[in-house]
N, C-alpha and C. Protein backbone atom coordinates (compact mmCIF):
# COMPACT_ATOMS: atom_id res chain seq x y z
N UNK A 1 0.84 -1.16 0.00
CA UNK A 1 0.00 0.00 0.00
C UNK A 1 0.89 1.23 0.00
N UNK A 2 0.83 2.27 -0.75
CA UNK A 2 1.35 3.39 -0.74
C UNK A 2 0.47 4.76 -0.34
N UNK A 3 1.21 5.32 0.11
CA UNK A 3 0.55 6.68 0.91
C UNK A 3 -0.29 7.46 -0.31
N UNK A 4 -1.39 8.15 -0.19
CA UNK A 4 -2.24 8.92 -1.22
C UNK A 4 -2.29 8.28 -2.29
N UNK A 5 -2.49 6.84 -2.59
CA UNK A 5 -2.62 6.03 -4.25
C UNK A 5 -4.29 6.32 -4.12
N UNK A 6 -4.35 6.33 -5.59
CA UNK A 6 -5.56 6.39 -6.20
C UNK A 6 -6.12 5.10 -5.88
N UNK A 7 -8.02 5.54 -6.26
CA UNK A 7 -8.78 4.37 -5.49
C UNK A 7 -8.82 3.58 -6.79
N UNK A 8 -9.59 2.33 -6.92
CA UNK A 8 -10.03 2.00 -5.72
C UNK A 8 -9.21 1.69 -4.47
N UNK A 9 -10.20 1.17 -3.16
CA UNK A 9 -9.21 0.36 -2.63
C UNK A 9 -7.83 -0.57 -2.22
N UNK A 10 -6.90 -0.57 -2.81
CA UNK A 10 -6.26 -2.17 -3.01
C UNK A 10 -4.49 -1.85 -2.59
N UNK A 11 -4.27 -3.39 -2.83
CA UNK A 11 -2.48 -3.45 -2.42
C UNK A 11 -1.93 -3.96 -3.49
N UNK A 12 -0.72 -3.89 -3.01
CA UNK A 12 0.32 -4.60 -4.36
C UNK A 12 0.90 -5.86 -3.62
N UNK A 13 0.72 -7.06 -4.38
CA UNK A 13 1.24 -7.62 -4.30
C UNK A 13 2.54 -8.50 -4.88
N UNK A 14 4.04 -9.05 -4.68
CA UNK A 14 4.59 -9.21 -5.76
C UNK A 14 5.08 -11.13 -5.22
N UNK A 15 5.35 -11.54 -6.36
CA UNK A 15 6.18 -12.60 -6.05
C UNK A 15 6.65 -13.00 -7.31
N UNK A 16 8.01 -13.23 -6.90
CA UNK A 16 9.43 -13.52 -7.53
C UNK A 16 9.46 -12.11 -8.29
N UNK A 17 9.44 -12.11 -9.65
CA UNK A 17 9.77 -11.00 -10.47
C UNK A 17 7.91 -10.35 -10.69
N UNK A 18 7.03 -10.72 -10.58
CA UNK A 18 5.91 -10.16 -10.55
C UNK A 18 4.83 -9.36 -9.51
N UNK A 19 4.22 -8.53 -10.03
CA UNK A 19 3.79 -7.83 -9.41
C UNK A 19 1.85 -7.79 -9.77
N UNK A 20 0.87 -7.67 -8.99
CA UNK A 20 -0.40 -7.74 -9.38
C UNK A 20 -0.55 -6.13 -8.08
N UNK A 21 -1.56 -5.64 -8.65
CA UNK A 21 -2.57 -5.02 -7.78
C UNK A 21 -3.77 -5.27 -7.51
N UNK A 22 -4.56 -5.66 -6.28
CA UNK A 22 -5.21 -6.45 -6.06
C UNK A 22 -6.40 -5.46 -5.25
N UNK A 23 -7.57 -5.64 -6.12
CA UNK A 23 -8.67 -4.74 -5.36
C UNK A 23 -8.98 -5.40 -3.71
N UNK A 24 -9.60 -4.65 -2.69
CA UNK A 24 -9.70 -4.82 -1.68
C UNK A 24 -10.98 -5.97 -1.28
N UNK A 25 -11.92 -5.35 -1.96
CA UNK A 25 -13.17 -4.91 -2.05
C UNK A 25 -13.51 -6.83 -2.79
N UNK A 26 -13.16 -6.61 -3.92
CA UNK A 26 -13.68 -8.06 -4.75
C UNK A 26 -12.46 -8.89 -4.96
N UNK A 27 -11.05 -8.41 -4.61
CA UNK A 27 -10.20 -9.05 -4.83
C UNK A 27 -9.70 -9.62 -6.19
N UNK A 28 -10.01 -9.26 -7.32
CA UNK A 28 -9.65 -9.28 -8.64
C UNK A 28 -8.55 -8.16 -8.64
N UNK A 29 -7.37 -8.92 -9.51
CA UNK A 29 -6.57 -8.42 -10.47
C UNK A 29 -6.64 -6.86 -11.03
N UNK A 30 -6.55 -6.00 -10.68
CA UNK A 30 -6.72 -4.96 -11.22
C UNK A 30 -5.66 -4.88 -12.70
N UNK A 31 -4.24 -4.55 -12.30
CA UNK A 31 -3.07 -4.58 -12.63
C UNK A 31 -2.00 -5.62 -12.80
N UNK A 32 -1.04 -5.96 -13.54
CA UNK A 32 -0.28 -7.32 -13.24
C UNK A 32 -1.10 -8.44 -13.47
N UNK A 33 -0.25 -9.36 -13.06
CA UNK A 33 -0.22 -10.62 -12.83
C UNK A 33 0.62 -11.62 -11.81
N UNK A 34 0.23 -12.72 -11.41
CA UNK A 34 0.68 -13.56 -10.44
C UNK A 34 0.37 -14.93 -10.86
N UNK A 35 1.26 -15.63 -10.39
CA UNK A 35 0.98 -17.28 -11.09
C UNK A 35 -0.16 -17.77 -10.42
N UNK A 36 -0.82 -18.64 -10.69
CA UNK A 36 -2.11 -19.46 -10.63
C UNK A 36 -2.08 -19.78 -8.53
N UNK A 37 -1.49 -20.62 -8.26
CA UNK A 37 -0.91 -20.75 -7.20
C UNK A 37 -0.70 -19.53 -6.41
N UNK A 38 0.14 -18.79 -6.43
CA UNK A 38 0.58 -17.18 -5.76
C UNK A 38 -0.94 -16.59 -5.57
N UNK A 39 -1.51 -16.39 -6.72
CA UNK A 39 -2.68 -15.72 -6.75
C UNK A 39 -3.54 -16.35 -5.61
N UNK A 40 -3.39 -17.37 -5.48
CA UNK A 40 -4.62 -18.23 -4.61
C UNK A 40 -4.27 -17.99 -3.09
N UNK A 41 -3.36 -18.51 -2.69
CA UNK A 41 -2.59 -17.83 -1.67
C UNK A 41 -2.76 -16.77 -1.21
N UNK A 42 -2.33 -15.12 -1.96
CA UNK A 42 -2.34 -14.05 -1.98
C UNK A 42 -4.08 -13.76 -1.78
N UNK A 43 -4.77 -14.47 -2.37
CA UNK A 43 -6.21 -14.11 -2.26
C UNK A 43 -7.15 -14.79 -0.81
N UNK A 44 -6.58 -15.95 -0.38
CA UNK A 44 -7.15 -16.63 0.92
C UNK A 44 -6.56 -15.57 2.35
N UNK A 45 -5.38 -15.10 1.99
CA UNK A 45 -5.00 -14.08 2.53
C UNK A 45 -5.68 -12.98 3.27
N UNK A 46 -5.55 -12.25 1.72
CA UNK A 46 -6.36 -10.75 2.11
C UNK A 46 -8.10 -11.18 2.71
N UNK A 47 -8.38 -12.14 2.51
CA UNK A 47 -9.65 -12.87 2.63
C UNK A 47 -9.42 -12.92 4.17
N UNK A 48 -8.57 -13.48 4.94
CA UNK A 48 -8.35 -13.35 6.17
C UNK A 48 -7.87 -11.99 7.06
N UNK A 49 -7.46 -11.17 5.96
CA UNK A 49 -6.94 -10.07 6.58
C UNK A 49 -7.67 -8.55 5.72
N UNK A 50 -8.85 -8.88 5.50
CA UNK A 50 -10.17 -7.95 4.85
C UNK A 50 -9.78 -6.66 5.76
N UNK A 51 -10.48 -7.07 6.88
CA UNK A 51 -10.38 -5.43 7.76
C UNK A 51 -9.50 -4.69 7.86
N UNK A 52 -8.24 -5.41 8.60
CA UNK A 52 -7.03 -4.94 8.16
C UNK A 52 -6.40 -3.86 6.99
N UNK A 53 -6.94 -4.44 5.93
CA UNK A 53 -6.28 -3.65 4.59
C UNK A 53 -6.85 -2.45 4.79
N UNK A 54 -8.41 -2.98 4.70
CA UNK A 54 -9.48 -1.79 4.46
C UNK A 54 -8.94 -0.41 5.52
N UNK A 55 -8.16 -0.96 6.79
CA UNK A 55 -7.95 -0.40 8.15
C UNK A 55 -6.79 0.58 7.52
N UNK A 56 -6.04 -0.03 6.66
CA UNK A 56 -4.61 0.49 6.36
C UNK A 56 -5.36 1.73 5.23
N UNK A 57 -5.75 1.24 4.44
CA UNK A 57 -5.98 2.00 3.19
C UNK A 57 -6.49 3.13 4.22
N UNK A 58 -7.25 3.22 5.04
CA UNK A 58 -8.06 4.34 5.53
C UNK A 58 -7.20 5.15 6.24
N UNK A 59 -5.85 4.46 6.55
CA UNK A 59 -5.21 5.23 7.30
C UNK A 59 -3.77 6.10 6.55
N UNK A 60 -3.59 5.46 5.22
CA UNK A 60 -2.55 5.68 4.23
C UNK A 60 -3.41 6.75 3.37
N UNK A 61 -4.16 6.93 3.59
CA UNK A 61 -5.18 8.38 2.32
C UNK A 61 -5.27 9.27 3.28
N UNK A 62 -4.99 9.58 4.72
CA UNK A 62 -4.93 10.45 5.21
C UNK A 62 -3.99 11.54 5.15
N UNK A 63 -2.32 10.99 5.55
CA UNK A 63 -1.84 9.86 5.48
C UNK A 63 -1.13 9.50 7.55
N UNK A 64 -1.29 8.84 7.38
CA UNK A 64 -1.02 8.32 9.15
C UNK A 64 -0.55 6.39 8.78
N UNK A 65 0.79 6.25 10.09
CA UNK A 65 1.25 5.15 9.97
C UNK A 65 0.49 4.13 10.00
N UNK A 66 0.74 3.25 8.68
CA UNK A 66 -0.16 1.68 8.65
C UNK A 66 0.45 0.80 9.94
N UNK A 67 -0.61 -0.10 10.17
CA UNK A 67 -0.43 -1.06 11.42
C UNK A 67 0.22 -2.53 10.15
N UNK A 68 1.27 -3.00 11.37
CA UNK A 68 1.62 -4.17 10.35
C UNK A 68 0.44 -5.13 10.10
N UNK A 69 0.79 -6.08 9.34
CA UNK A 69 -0.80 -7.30 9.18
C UNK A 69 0.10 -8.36 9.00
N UNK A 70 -0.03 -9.51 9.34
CA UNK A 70 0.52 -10.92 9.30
C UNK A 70 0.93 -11.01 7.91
N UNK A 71 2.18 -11.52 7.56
CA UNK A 71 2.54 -12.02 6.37
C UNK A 71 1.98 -13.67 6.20
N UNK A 72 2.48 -13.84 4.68
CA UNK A 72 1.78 -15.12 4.51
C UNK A 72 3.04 -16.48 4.99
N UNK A 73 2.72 -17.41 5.21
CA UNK A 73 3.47 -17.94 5.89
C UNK A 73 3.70 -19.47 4.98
């Protein structure tokens, strides 16, 4: 998440050499791409950590320090 990014909602996610931006909200692909696998992962994720983001985004458009959120493990 970056400070004052345009909406919608969402984060970046990357793995290995790729990068996706990932809406908050419905969780589709905005931007990028991610392998089949990564994507699934990356999406059960934010699925677990919904409020969180939504928590960050609200606090990064102000702009005021994001709270960390569990990485994926």
């Amino acid at each position: 998440m970056f400070f004052n990014d345009h909406n919608p909602p969402h984060f970046h996610a990357e793995y290995q050499d790729q990068e996706a931006i990932i809406d908050i909200h419905s969780l589709q692909i905005l931007k990028g791409s991610l392998p089949k696998r990564a994507r699934m992962m990356v999406v059960e994720w934010a699925l677990e950590h919904r409020e969180e983001l939504l928590a960050n985004w609200n606090k990064a458009r102000i702009p005021e320090p994001l709270d960390k959120i569990q990485s994926l493990e």
